[in-house]
N, C-alpha and C. Protein backbone atom coordinates (compact mmCIF):
# COMPACT_ATOMS: atom_id res chain seq x y z
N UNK A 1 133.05 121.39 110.33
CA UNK A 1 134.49 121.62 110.26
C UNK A 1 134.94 122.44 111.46
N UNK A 2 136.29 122.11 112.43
CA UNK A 2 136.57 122.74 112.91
C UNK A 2 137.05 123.88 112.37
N UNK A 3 137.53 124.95 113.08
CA UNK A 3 137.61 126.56 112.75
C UNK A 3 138.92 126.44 112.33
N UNK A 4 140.31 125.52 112.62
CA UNK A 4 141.30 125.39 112.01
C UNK A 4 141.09 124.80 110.91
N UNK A 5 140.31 123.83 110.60
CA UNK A 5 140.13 123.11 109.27
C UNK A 5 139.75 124.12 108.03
N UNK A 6 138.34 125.18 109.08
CA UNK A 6 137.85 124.97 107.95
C UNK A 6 138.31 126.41 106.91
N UNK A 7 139.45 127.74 108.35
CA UNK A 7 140.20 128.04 107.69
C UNK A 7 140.86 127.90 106.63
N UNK A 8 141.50 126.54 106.74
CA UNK A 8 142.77 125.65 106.32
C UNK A 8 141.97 125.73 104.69
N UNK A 9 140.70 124.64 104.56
CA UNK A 9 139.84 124.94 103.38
C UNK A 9 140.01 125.71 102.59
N UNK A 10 139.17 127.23 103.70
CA UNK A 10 138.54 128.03 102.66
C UNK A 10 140.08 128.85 101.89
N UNK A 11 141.06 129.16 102.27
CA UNK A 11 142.42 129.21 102.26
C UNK A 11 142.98 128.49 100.83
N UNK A 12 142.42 127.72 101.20
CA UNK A 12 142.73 126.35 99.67
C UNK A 12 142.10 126.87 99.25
N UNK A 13 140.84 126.63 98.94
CA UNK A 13 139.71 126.99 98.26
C UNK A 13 139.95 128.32 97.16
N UNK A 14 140.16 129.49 97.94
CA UNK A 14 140.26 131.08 97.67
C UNK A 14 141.31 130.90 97.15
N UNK A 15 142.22 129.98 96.68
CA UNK A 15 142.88 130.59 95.62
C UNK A 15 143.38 128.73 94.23
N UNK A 16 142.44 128.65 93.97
CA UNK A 16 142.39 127.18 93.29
C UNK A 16 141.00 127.24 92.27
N UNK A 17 140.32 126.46 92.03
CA UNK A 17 139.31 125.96 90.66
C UNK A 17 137.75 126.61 91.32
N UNK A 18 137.90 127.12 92.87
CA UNK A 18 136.32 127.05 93.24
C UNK A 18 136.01 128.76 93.05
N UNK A 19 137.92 129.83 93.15
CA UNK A 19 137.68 131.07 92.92
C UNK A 19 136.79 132.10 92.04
N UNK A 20 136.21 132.99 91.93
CA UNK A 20 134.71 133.56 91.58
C UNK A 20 133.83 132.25 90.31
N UNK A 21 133.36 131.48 91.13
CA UNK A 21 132.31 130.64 90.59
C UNK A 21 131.90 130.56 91.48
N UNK A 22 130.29 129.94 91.24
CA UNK A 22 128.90 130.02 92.22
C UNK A 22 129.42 129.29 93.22
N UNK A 23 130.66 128.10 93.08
CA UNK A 23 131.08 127.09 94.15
C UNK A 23 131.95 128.00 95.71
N UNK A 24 132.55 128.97 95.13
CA UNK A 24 132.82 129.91 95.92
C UNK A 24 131.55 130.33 97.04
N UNK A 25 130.72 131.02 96.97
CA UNK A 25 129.30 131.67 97.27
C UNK A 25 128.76 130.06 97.97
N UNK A 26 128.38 129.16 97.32
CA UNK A 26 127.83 127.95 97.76
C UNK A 26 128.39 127.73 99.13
N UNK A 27 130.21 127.27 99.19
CA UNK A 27 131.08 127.05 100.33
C UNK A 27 130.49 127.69 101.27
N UNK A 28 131.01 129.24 101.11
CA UNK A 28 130.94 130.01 102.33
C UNK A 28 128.98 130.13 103.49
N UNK A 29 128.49 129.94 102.11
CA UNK A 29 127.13 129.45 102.28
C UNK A 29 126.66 127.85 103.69
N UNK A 30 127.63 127.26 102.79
CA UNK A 30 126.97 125.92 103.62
C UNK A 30 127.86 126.21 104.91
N UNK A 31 128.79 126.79 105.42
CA UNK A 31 129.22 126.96 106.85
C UNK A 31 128.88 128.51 107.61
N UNK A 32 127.90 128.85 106.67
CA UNK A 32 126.79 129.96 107.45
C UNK A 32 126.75 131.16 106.91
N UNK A 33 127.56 131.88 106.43
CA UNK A 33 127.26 133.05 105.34
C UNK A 33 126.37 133.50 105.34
N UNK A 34 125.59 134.25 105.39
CA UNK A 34 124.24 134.89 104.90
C UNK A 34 124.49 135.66 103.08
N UNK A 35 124.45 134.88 101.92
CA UNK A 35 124.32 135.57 101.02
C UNK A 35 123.61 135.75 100.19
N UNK A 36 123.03 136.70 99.66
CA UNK A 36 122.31 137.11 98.85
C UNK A 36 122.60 136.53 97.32
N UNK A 37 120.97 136.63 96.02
CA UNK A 37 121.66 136.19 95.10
C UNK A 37 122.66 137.06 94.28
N UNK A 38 123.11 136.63 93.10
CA UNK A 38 123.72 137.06 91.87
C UNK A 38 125.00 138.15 93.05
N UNK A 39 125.32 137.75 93.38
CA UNK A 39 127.14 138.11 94.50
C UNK A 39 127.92 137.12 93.45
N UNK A 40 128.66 138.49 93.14
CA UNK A 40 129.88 137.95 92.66
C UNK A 40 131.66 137.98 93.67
N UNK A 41 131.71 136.81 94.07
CA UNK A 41 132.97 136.70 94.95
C UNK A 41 134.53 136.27 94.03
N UNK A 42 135.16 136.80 94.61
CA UNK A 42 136.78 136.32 93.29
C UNK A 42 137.99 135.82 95.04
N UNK A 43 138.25 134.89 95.28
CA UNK A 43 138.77 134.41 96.29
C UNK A 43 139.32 135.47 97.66
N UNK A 44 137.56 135.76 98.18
CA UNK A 44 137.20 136.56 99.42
C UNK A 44 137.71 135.68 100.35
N UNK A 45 138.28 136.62 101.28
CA UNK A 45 138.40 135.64 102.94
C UNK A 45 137.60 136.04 103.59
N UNK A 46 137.00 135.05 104.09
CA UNK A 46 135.65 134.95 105.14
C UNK A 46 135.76 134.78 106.78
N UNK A 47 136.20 135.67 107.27
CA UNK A 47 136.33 134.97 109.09
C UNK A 47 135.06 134.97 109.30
N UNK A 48 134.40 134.07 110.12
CA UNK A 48 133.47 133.96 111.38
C UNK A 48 132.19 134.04 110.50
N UNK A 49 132.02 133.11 109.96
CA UNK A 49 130.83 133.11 108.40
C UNK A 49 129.66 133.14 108.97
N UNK A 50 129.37 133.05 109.92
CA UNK A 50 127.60 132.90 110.70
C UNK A 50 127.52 134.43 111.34
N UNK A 51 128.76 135.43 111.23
CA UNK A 51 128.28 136.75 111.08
C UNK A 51 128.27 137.60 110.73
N UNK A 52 128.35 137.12 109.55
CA UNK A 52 128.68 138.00 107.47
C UNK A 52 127.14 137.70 107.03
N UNK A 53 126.57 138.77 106.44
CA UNK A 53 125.35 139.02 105.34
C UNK A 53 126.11 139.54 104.45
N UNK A 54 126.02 139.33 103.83
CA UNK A 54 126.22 139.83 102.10
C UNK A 54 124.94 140.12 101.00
N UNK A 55 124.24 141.35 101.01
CA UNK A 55 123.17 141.80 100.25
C UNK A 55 123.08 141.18 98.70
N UNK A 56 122.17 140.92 97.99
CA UNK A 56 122.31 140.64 96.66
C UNK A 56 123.06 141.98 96.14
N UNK A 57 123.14 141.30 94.65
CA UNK A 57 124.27 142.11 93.72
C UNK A 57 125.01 142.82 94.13
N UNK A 58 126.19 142.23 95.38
CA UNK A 58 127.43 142.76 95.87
C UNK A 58 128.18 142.11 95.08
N UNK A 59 129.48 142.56 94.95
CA UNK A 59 130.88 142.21 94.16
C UNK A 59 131.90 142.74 94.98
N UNK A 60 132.59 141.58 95.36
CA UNK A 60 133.73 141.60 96.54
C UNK A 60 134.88 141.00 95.57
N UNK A 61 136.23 142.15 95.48
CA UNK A 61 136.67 141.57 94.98
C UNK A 61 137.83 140.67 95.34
N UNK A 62 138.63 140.74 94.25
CA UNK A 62 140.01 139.04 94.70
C UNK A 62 141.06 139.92 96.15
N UNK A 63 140.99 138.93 96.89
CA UNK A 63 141.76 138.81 98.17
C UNK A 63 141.11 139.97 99.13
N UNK A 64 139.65 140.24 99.53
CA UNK A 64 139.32 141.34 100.33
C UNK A 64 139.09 140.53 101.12
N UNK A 65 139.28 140.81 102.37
CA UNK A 65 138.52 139.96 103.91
C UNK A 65 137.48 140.46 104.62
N UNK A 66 136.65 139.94 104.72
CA UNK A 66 135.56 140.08 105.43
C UNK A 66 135.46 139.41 107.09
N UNK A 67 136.12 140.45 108.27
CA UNK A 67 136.44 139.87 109.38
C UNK A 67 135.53 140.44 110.67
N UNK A 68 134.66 139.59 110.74
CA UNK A 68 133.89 140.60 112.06
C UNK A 68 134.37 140.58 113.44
N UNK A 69 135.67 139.89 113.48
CA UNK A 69 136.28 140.40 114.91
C UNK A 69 137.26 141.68 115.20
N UNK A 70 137.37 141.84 116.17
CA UNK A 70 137.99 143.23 116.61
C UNK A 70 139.23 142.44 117.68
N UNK A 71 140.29 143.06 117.67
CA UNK A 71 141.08 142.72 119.13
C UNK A 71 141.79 143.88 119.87
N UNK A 72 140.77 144.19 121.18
CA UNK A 72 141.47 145.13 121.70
C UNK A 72 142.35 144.45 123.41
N UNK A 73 142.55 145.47 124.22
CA UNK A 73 144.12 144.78 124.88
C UNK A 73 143.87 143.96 125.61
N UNK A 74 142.43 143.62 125.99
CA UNK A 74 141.98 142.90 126.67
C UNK A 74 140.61 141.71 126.37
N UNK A 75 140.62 141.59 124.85
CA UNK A 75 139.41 140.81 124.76
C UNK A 75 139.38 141.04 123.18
N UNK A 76 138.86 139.73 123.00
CA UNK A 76 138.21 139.46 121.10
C UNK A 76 136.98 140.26 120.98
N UNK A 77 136.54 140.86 120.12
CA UNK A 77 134.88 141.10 120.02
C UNK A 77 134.55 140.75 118.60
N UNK A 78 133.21 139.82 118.81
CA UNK A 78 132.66 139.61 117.90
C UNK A 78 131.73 140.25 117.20
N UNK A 79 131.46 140.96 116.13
CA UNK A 79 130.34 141.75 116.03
C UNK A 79 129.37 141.58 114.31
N UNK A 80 128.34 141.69 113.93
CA UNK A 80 127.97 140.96 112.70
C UNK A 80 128.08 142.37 111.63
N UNK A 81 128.73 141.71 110.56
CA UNK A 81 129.22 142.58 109.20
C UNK A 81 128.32 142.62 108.09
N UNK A 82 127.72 143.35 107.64
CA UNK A 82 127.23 143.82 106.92
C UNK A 82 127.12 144.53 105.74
N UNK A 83 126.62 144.05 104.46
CA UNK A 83 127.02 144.64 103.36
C UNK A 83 125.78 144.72 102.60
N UNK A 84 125.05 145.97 102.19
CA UNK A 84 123.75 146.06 101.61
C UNK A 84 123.99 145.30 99.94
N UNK A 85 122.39 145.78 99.41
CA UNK A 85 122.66 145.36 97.86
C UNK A 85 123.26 145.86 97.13
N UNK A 86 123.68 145.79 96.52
CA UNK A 86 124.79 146.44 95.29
C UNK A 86 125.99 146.56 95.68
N UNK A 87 126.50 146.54 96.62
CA UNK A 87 127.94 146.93 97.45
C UNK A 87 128.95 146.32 96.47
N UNK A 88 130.07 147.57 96.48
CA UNK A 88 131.62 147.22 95.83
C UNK A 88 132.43 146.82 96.96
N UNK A 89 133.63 145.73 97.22
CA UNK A 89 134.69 145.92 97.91
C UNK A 89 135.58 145.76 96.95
N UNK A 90 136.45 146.71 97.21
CA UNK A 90 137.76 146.66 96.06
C UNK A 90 138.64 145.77 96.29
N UNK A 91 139.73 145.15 95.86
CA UNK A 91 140.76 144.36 95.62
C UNK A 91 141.51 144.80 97.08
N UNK A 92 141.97 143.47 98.05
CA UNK A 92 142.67 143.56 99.22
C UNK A 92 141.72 144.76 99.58
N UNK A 93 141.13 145.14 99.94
CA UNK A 93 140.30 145.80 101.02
C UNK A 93 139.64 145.06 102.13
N UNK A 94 139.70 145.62 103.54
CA UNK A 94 138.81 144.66 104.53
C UNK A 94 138.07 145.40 105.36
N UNK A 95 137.03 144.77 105.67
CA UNK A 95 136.00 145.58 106.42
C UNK A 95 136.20 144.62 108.07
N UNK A 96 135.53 145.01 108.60
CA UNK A 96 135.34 144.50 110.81
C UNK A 96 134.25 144.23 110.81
N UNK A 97 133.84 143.73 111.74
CA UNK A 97 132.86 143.66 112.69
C UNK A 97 132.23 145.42 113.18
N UNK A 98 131.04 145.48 112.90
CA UNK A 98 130.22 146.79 113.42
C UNK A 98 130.21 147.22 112.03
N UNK A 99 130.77 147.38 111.22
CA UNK A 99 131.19 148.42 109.99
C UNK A 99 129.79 147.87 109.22
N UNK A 100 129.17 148.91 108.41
CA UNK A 100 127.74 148.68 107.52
C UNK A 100 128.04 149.36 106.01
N UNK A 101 127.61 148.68 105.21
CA UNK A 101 127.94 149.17 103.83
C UNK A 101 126.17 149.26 103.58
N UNK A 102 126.08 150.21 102.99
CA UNK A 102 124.43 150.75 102.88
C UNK A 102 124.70 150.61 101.44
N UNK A 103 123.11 150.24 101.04
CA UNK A 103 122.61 149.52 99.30
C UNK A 103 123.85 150.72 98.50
N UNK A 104 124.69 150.44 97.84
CA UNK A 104 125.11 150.73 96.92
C UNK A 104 126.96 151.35 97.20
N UNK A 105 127.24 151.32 98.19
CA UNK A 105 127.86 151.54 98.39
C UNK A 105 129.43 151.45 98.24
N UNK A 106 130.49 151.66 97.55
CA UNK A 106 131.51 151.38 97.38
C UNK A 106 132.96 151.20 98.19
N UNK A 107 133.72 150.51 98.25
CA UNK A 107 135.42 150.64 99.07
C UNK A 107 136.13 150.42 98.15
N UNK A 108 136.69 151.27 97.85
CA UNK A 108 137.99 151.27 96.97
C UNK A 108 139.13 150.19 97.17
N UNK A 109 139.80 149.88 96.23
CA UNK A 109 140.96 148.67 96.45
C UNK A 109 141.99 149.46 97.27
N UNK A 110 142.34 148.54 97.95
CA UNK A 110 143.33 148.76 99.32
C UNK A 110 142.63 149.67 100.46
N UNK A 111 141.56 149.31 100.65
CA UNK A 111 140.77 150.29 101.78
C UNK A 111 140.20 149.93 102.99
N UNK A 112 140.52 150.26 104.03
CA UNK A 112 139.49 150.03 105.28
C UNK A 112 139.07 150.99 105.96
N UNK A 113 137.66 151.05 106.85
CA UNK A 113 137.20 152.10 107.02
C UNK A 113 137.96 151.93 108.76
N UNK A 114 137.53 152.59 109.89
CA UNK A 114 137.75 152.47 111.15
C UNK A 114 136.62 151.56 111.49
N UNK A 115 137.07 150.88 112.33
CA UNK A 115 135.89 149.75 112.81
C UNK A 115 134.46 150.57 113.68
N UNK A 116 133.49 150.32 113.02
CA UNK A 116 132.19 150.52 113.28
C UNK A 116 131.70 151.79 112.15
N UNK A 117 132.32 151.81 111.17
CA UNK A 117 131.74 152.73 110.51
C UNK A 117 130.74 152.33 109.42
N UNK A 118 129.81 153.74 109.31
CA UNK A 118 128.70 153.31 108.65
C UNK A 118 129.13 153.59 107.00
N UNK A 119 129.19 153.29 106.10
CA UNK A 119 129.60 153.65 104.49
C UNK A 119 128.25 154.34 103.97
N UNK A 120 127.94 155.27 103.76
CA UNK A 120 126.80 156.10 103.41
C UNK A 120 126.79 155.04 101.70
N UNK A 121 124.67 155.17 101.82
CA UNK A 121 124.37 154.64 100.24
C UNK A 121 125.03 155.50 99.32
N UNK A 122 125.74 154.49 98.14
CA UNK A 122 125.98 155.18 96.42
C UNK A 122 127.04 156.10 96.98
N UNK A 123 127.87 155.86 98.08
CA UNK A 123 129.00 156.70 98.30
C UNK A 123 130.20 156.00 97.79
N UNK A 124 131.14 157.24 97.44
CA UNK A 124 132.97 155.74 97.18
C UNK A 124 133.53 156.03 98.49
N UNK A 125 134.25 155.02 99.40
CA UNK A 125 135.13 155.27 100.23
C UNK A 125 136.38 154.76 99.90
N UNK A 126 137.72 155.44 100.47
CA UNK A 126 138.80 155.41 99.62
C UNK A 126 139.93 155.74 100.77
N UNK A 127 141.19 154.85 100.91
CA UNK A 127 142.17 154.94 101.44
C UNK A 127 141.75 154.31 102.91
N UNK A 128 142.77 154.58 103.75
CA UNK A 128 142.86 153.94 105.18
C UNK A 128 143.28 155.13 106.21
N UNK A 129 142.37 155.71 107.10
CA UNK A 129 141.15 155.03 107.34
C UNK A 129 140.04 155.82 105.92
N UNK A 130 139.39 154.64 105.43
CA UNK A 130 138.55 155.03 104.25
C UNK A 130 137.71 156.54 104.61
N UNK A 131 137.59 157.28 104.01
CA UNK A 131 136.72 158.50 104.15
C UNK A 131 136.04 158.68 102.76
N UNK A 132 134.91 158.84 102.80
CA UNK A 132 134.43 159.30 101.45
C UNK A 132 134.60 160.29 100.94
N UNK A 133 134.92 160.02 99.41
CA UNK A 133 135.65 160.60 98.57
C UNK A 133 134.29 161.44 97.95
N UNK A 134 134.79 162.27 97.21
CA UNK A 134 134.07 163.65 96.88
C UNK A 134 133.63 163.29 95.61
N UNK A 135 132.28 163.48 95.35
CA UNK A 135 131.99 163.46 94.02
C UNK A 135 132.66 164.53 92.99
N UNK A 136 132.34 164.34 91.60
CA UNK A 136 133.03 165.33 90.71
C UNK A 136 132.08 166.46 90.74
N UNK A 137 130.42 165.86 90.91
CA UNK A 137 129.72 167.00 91.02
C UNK A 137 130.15 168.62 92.33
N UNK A 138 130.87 167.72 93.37
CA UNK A 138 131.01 168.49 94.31
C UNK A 138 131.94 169.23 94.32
N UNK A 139 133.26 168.53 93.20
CA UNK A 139 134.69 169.25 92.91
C UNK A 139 134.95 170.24 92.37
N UNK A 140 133.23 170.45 91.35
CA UNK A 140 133.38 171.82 90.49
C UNK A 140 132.26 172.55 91.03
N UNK A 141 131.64 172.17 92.41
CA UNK A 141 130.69 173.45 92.49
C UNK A 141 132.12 174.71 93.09
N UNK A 142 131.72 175.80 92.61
CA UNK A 142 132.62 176.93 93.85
C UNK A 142 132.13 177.28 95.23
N UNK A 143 133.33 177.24 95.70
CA UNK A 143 133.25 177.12 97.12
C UNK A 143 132.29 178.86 97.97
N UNK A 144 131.11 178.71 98.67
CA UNK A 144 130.39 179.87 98.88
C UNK A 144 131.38 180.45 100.30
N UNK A 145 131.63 182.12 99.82
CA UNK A 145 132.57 182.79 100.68
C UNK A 145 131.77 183.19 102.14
């Protein structure tokens, strides 16, 4: 498929009969995806699918994009995206090119980090630009004077 087509597709696709079923995962699969098993997808947008991994037992949810290009004032960059095992993306959240989600890692709905950032394992990141959010354990230690 050309890259307008197969846009055009997955576009259709992501929001019609193929949305979070294995046929979803399969698609993005047969035009290069790297995904892992038991990923649960709910109508993800996929740019540039031959440089997306997706770790097993990630859950990306409905309308997040997964885009590994960058555009700065003078040039496209392509760079490969990455998402360990277990990884959350929340609802409309999007990650870039360079950016790494380490085994367990979470993005909150409506979130992006700055392009090339690393998401620390079993961390939540939250808002734009995403920063990780504070555990509760950390909210009630007192602060040492």
């Amino acid at each position: 498929l050309s890259e307008m087509n197969r846009h055009t597709f997955f576009h259709f696709a992501g929001e019609c009969a193929y949305t979070a079923t294995f046929m979803e995962n399969w698609l993005h699969r047969l035009v290069g995806a790297k995904i892992g098993r038991d990923v649960v997808m709910d109508g993800v947008y996929l740019m540039e699918h031959d440089l997306i991994t997706i770790g097993s037992g990630s859950c990306i949810d409905q309308w997040a994009c997964l885009s590994p290009h960058d555009i700065d004032m003078s040039q496209v960059k392509m760079s490969p995206l990455t998402l360990g095992r277990r990884c959350t993306v929340g609802r409309l959240s999007t990650l870039h090119g360079r950016d790494q989600m380490m085994d367990g890692a979470k993005l909150a709905t409506f979130s992006s980090p700055l392009i090339g950032t690393k998401l620390l394992s079993g961390a939540e990141w939250v808002g734009y630009p995403a920063v990780q959010k504070r555990s509760t354990a950390d909210a009630t230690k007192p602060k040492s004077e």
